[in-house]
Protein backbone atom coordinates (compact mmCIF):
# COMPACT_ATOMS: atom_id res chain seq x y z
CA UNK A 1 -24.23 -4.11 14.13
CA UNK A 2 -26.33 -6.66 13.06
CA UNK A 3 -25.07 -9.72 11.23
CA UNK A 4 -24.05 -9.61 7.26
CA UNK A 5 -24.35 -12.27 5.11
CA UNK A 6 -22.05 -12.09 1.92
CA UNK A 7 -24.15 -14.36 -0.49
CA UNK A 8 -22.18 -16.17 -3.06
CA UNK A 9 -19.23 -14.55 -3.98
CA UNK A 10 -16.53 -16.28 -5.51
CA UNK A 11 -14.30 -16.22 -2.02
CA UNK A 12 -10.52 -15.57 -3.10
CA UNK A 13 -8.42 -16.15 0.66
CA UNK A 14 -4.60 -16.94 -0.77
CA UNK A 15 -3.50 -17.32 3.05
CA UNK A 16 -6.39 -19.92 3.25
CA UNK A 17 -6.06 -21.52 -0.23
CA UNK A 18 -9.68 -20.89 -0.45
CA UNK A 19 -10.78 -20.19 -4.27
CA UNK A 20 -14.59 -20.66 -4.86
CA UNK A 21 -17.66 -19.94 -4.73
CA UNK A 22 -19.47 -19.43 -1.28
CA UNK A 23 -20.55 -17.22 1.71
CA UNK A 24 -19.67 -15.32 4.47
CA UNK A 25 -21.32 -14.17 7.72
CA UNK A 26 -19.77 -11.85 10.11
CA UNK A 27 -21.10 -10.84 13.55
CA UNK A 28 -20.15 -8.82 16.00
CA UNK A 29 -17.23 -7.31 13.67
CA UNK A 30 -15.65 -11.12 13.27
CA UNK A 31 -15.68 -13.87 10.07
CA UNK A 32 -18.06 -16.01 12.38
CA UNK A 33 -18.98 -18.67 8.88
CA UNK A 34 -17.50 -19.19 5.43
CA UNK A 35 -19.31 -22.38 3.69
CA UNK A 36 -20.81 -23.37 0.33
CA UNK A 37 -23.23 -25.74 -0.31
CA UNK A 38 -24.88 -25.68 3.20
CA UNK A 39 -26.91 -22.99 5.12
CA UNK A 40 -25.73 -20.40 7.49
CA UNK A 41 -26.40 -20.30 11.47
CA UNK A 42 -29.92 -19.87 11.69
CA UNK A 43 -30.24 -16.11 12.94
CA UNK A 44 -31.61 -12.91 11.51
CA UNK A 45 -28.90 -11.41 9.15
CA UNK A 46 -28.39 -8.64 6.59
CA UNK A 47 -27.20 -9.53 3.01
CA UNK A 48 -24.81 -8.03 0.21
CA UNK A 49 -25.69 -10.33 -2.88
CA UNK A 50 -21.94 -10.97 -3.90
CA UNK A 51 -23.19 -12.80 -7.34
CA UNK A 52 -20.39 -12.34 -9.65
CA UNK A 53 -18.29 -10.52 -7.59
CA UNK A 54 -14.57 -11.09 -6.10
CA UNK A 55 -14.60 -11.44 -1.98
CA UNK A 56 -11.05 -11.04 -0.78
CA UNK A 57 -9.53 -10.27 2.41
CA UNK A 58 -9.60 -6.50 2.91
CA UNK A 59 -6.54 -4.95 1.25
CA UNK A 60 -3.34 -3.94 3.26
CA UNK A 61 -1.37 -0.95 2.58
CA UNK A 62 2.08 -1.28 3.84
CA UNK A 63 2.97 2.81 2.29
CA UNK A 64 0.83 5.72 2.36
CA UNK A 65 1.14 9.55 3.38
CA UNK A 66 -1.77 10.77 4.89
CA UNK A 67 -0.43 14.10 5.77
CA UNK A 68 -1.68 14.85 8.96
CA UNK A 69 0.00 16.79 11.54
CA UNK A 70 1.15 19.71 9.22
CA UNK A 71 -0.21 19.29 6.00
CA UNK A 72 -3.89 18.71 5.94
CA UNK A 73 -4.26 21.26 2.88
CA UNK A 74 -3.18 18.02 1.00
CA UNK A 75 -4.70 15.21 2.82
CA UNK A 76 -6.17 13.99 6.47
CA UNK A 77 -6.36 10.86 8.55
CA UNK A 78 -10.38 11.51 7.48
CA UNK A 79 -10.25 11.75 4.10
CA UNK A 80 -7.26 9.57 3.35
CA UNK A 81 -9.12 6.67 5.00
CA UNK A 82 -12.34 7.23 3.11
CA UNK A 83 -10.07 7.02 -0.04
CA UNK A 84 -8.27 4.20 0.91
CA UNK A 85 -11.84 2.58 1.94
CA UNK A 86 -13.03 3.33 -1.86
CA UNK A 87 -10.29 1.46 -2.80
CA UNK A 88 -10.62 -1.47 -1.18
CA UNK A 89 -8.39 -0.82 1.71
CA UNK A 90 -8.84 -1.88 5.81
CA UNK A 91 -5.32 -1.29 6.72
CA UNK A 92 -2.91 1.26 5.75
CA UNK A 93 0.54 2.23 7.15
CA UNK A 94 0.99 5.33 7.06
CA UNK A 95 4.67 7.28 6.50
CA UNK A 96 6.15 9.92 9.05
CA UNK A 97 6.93 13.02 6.75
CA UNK A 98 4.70 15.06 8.51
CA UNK A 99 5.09 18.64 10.28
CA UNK A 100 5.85 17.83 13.15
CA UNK A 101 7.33 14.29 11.94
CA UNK A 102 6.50 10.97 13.90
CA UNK A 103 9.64 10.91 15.91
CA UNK A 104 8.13 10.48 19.27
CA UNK A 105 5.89 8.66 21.04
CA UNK A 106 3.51 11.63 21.66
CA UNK A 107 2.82 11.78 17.73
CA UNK A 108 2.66 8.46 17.40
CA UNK A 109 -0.71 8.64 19.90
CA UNK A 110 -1.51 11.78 18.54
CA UNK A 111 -2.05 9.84 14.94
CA UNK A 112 -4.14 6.84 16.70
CA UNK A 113 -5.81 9.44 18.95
CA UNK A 114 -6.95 11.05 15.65
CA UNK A 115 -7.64 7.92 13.31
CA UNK A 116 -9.67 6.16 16.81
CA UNK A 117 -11.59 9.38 16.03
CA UNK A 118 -11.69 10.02 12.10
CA UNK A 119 -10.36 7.00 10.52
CA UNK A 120 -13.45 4.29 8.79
CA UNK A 121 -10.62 1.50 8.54
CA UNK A 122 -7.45 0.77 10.63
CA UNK A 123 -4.51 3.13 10.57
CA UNK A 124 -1.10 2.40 11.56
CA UNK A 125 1.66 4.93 12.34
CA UNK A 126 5.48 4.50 10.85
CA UNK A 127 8.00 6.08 13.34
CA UNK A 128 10.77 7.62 12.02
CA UNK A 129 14.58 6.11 11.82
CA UNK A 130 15.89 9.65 12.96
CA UNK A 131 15.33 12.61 15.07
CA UNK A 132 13.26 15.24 12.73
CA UNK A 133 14.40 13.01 9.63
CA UNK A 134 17.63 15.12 9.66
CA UNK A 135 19.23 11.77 8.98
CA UNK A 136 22.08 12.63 11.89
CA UNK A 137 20.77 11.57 15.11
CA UNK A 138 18.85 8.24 15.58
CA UNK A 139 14.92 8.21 16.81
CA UNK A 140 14.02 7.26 20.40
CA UNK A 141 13.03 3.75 18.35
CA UNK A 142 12.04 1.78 21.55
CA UNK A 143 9.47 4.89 22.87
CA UNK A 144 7.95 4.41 18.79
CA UNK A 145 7.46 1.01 19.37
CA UNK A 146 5.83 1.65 22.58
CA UNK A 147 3.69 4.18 21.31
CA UNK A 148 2.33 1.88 18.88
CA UNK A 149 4.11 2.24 16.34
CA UNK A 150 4.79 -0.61 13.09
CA UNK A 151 8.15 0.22 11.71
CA UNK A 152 10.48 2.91 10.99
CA UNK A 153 11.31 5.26 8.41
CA UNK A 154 12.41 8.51 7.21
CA UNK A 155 10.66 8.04 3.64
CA UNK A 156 10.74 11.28 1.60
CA UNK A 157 14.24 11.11 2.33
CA UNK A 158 17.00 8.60 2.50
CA UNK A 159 19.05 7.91 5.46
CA UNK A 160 22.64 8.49 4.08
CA UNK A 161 24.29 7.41 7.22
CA UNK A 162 25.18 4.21 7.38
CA UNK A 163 25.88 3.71 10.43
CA UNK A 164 22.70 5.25 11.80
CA UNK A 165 20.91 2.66 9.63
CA UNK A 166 23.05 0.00 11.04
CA UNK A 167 22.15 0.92 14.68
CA UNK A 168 18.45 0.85 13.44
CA UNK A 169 18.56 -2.22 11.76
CA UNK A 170 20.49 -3.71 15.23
CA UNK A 171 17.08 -2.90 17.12
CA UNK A 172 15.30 -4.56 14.30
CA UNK A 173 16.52 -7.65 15.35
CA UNK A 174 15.06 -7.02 18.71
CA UNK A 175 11.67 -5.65 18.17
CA UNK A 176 10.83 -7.68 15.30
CA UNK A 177 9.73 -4.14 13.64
CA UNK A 178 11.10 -3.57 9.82
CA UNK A 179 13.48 -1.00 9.03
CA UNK A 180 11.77 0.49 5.84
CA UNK A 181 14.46 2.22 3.89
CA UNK A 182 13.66 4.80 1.20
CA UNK A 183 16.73 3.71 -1.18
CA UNK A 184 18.47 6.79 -3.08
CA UNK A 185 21.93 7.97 -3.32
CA UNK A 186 21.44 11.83 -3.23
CA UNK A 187 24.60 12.50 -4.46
CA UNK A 188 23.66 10.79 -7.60
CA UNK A 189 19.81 11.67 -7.71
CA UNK A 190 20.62 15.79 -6.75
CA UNK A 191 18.22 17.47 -9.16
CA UNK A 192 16.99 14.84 -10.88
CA UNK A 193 13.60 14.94 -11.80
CA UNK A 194 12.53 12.12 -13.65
CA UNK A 195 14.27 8.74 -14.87
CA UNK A 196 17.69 9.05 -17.01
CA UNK A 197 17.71 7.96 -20.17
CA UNK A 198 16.09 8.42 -23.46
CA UNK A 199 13.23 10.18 -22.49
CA UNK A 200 15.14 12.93 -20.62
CA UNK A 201 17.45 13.59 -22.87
CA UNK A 202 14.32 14.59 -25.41
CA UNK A 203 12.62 16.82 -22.65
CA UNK A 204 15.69 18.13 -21.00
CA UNK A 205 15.13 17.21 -17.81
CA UNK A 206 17.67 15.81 -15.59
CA UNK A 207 17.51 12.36 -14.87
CA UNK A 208 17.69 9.95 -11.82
CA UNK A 209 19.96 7.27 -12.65
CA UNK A 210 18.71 3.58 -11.88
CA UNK A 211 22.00 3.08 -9.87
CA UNK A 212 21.09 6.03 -7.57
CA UNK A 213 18.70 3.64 -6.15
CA UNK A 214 20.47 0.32 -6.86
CA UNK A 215 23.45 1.54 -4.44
CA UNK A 216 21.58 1.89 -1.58
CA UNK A 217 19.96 -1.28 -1.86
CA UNK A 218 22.67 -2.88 -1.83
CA UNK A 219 24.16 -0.96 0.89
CA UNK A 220 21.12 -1.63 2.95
CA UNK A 221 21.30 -5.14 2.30
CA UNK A 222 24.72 -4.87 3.58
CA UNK A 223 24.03 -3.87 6.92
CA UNK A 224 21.01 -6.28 7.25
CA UNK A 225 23.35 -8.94 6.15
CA UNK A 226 25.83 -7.87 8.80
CA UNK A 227 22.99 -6.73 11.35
CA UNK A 228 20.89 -9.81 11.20
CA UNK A 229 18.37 -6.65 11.04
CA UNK A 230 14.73 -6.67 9.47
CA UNK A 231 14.93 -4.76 6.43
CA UNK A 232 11.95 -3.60 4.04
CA UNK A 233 13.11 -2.18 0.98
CA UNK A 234 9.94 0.48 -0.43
CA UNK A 235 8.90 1.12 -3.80
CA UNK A 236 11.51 -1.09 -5.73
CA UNK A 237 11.94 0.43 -9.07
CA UNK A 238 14.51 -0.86 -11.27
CA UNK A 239 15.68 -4.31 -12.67
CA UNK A 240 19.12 -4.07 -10.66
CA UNK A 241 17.25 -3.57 -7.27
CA UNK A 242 15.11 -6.78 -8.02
CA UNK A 243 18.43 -8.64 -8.83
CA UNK A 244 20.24 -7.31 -5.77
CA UNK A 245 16.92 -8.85 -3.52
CA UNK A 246 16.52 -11.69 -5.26
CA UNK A 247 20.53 -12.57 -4.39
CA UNK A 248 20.12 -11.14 -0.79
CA UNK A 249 16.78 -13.63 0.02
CA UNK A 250 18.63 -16.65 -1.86
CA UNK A 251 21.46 -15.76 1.02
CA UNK A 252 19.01 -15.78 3.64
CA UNK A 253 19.57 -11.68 4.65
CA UNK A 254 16.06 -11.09 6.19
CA UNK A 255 14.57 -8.84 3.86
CA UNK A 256 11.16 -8.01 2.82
CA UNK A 257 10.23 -5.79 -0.42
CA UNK A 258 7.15 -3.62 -2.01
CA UNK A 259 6.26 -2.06 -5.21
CA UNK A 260 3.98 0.22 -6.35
CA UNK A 261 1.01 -0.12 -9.14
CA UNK A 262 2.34 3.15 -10.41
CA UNK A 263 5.72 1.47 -10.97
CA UNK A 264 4.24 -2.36 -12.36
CA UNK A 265 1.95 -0.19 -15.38
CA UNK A 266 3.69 2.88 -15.73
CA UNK A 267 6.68 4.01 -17.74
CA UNK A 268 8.87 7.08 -18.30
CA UNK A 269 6.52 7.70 -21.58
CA UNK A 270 3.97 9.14 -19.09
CA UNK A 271 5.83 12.00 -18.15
CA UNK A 272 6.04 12.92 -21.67
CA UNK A 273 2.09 12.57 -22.20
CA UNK A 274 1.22 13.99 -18.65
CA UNK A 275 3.53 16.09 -16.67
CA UNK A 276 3.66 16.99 -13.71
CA UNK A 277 0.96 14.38 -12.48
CA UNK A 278 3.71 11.66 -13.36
CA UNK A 279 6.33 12.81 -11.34
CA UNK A 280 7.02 10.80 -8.83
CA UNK A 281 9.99 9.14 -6.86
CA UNK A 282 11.44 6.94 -7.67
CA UNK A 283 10.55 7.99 -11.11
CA UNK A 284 8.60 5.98 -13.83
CA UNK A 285 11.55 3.85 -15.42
CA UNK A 286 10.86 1.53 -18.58
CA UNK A 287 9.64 -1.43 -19.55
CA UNK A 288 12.28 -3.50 -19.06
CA UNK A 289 12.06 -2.89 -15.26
CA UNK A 290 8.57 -3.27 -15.52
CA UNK A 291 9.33 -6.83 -16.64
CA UNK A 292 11.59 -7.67 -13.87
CA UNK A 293 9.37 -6.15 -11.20
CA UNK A 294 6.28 -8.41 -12.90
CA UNK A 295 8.52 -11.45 -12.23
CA UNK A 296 9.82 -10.51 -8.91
CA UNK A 297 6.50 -10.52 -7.53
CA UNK A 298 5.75 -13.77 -8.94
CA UNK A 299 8.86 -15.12 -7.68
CA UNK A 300 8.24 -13.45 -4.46
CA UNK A 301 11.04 -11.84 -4.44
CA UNK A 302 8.91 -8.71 -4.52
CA UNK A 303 7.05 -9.80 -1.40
CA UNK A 304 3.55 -6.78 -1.23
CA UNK A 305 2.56 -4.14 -3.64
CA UNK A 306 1.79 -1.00 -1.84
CA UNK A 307 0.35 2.37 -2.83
CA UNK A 308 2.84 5.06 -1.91
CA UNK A 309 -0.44 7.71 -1.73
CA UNK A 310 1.02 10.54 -1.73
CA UNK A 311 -1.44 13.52 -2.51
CA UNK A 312 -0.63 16.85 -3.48
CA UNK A 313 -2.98 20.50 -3.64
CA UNK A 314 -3.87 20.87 -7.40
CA UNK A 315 -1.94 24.21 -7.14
CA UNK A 316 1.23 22.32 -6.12
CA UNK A 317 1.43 20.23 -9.16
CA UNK A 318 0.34 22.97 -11.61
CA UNK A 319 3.43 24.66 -11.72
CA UNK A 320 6.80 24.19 -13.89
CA UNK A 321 8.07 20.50 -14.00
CA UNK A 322 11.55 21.40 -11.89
CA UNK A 323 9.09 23.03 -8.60
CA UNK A 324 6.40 20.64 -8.76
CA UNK A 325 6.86 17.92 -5.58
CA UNK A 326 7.18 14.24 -6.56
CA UNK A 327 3.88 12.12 -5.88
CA UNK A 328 0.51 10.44 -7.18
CA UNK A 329 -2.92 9.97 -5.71
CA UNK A 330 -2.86 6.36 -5.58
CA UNK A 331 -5.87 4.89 -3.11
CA UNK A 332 -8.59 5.04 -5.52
CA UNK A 333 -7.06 3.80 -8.20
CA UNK A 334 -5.09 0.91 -7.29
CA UNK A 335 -7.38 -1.96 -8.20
CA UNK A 336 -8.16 -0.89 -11.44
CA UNK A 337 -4.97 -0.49 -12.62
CA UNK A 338 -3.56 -3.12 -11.25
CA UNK A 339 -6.00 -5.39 -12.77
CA UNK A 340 -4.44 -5.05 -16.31
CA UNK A 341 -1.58 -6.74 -15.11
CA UNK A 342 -3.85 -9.87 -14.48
CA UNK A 343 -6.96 -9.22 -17.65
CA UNK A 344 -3.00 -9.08 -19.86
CA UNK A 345 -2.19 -12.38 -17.92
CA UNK A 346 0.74 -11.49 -16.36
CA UNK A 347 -0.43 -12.08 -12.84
CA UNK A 348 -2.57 -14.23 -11.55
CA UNK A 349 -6.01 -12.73 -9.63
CA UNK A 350 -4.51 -14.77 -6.06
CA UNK A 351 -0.86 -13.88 -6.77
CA UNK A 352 -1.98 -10.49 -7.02
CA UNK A 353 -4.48 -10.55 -3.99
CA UNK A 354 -2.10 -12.55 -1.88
CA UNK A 355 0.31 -9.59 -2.49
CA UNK A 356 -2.60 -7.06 -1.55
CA UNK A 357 -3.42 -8.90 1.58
CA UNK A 358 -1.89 -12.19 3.33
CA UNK A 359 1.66 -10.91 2.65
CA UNK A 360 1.70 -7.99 3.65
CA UNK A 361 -0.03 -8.94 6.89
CA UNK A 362 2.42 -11.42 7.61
CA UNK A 363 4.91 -7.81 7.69
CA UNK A 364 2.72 -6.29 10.13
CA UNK A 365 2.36 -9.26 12.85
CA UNK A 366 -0.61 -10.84 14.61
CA UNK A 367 -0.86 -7.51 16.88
CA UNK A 368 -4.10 -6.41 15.57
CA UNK A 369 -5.27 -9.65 15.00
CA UNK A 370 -5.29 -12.23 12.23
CA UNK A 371 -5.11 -9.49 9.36
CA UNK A 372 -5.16 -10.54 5.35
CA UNK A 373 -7.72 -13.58 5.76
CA UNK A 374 -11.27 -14.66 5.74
CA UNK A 375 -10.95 -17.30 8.59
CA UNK A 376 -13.22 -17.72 11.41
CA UNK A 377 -12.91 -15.59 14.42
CA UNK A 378 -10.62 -13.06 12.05
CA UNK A 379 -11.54 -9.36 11.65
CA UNK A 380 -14.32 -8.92 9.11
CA UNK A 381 -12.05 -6.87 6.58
CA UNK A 382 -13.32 -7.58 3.53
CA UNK A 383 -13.09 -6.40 0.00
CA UNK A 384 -16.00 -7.17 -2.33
CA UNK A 385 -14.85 -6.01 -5.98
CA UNK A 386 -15.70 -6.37 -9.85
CA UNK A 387 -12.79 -7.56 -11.73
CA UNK A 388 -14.22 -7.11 -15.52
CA UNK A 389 -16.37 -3.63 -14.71
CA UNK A 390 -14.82 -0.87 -16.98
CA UNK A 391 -14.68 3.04 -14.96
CA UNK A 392 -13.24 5.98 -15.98
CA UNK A 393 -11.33 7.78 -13.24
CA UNK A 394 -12.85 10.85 -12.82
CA UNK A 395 -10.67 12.53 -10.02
CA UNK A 396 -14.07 14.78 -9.20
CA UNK A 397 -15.27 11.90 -7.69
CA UNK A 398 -11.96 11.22 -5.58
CA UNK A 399 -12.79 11.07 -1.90
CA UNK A 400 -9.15 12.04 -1.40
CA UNK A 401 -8.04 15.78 -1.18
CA UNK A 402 -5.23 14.49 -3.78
CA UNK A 403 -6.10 14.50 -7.66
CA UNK A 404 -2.83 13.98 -8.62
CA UNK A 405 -2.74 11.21 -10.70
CA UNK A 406 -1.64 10.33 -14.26
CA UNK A 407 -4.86 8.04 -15.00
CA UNK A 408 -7.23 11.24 -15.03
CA UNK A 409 -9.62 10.47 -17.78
CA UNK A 410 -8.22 6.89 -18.44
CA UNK A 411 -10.63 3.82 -18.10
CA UNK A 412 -9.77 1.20 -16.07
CA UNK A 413 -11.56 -2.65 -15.60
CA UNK A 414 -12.19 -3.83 -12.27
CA UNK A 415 -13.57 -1.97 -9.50
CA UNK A 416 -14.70 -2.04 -5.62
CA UNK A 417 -17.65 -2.25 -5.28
CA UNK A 418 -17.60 -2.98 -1.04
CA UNK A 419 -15.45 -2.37 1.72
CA UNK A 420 -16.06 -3.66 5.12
CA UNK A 421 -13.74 -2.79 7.86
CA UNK A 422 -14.41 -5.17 11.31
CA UNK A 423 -17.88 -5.74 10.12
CA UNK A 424 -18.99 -2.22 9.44
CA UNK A 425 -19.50 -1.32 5.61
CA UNK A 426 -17.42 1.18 4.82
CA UNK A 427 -17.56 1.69 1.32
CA UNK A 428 -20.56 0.66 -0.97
CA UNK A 429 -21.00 1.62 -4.67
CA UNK A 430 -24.27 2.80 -5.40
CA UNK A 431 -25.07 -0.30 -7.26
CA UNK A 432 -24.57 -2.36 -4.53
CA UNK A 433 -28.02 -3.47 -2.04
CA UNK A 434 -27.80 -4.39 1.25
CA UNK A 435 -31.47 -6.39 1.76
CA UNK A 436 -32.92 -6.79 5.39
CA UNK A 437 -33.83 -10.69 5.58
CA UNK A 438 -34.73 -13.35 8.24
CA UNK A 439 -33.19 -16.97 8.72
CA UNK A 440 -33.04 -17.58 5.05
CA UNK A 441 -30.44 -20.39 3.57
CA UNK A 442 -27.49 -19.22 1.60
């Protein structure tokens, strides 16, 4: 690859404490300069004019369902990457409900085999915490983290035995690999469909109950307190969840937390107004939790936000409410709505790209390299994007198989307009030049 200059972007590295304007070369797949005010290595060099653009880190995905083995009607390693690329992504994580489920070492190369082969940024596999994710018999865990992969999981479904999570959260403390726990009480969530409370009651749909959720986070905390385990809590939902972290980190359990865009913009209203494309778990609650998940990401008690992509066949979610499967198409569309949160001034533009990139790589480890930054000799992951250009989401134009998604037809402000994964581009909107130049100054 030859060498690509990103002229004059306004640099945004949270891990770095870097916030201004400058440049970036990368060569040989590597951040090899970052300056301002002064020229670049004198050597022959591509450039992406950056002028009034955001250059971040590449994003990090900590959640995502790609579907492959078992379910490629839905999604693959191919085109889940390619969405996750349009989105801004380099890394993604993704989840082991698959047919046959990550549960051995064998398809936990066979995903790496695949995304070495189809994959445009870097894909890591999620073993599962049990055998089949029957929840009864625990995972060869040590033959998972041999395999490659960078935590465990049975998301989909929760793990209702404790002490199977406590004997996964006891190797935790070992590897140094997260337990991520999919928290819901199934004998409180049986049937439900979308959040309890007002909004059920007027559709007649059974509800989830917040506490469905809220009692197995604190059970899980529990058993990390008692474990000395690594715990990561996905897709916190509800104010009492935040609360029950926010205690748990103050007592020094080591736990780490996500939540989704879907959840920080989103309320139970939007299953009224759309469906089927809002139903997701754990359901849309209300705006009070939406409060208290704003402010536990600014208190970091809510340490990454992560998609939770989880793409359906069009067929699949046009059906009656009660058969439809629980999910939303989330790659594509992350920036943008994610953005109101800071344009509304309720995050800041680094608070919210720290959570998108830094933080979360400080979850995954060093093992792939200094992921989430800009600094030299890093990976060249890096996320060029437009934080005031208005888009309407026009799920044609998805490069994922899933269109599921409640924003159909909605307009969003900021967008991506380049991804570049270890120096390649990846992603480029149409708008965007790359100009062929020689030993010219930034």
């Amino acid at each position: 690859m030859k060498p690509l200059l990103i002229r004059s972007g306004h640099i945004i590295d949270p891990g770095q404490k870097i916030d201004e304007v400058g440049s970036l070369l990368i060569t040989e797949g590597k951040i090899a300069w970052l300056g301002k005010g002064k020229e670049a290595p004198s050597i022959d060099y591509d450039i992406l004019n950056a002028e009034g653009l955001v250059v971040s880190p590449g994003f990090i995905d900590l959640h995502c369902h790609l579907r492959q083995p078992g379910f490629e009607g839905k999604e693959t390693i191919a085109t889940g990457s390619r969405a996750a690329a349009k989105g801004g992504f380099t890394t993604i994580c993704c989840m082991p409900n698959t047919n046959p489920p990550l549960d051995t070492g064998d398809t936990i190369e066979y995903v790496k085999r695949e995304a070495a082969k189809d994959a445009v940024i870097r894909v890591l596999p999620v073993g599962c915490i049990s055998k089949g994710r029957k929840g009864q018999e625990l995972a060869p865990l040590s033959e998972l983290a041999l395999a490659g992969a960078v935590g465990f999981s049975d998301d989909g479904d929760p793990v209702m035995d404790s002490e199977l999570v406590r004997r996964a959260l006891e190797y935790s403390r070992s590897s140094g690999l997260p337990v991520i726990d999919h928290c819901e009480d199934t004998t409180l969530a049986d049937g439900g469909l979308m959040n309890e409370g007002r909004v059920s009651a007027q559709l007649g749909l059974r509800g989830i109950p917040a506490a469905a959720e809220e009692n197995m986070v604190a059970r899980h905390l529990a058993l990390a307190r008692s474990t000395g385990g690594r715990l990561h809590i996905a897709h916190v939902s509800t104010e009492g969840s935040v609360n029950l972290i926010r205690q748990a980190k103050a007592e020094g359990i080591r736990v780490t937390a996500e939540v989704t865009p879907h959840h920080l913009t989103l309320t139970e209203e939007k299953v009224a107004q759309c469906g089927t494309s809002a139903k997701v778990n754990p359901p849309l609650r209300t705006e009070k939790d939406i409060r208290s998940l704003i402010k536990g990401l600014k208190d970091n008690v809510i340490d990454v936000i992560a998609t939770d992509h989880a793409p359906h066949t069009e067929a699949e979610k046009q059906t009656e409410f009660a058969l439809a499967p629980f999910g939303i198409s989330g790659f594509e569309t992350a920036l943008g709505s994610l953005m109101a949160l800071v344009h509304n001034g309720e995050l800041t533009l680094i608070t919210l790209i720290s959570k998108l990139t830094c933080q979360p790589a400080g979850i995954i480890g060093d093992k792939y390299g200094r992921l989430g930054t800009l600094a030299v000799g890093a990976p060249a992951d890096v996320t060029i994007f437009d934080p005031d250009k208005d888009w309407l989401v026009d799920t044609a134009t998805f490069l994922s198989k899933g269109k599921n998604t409640p924003l159909a037809g909605s307009t969003l402000k900021g967008r991506v307009m380049a991804t570049i994964s270890r120096g390649k581009p990846v992603y480029k909107d149409d708008s965007i030049k790359i100009e062929t130049k020689q030993k010219i100054n930034v």
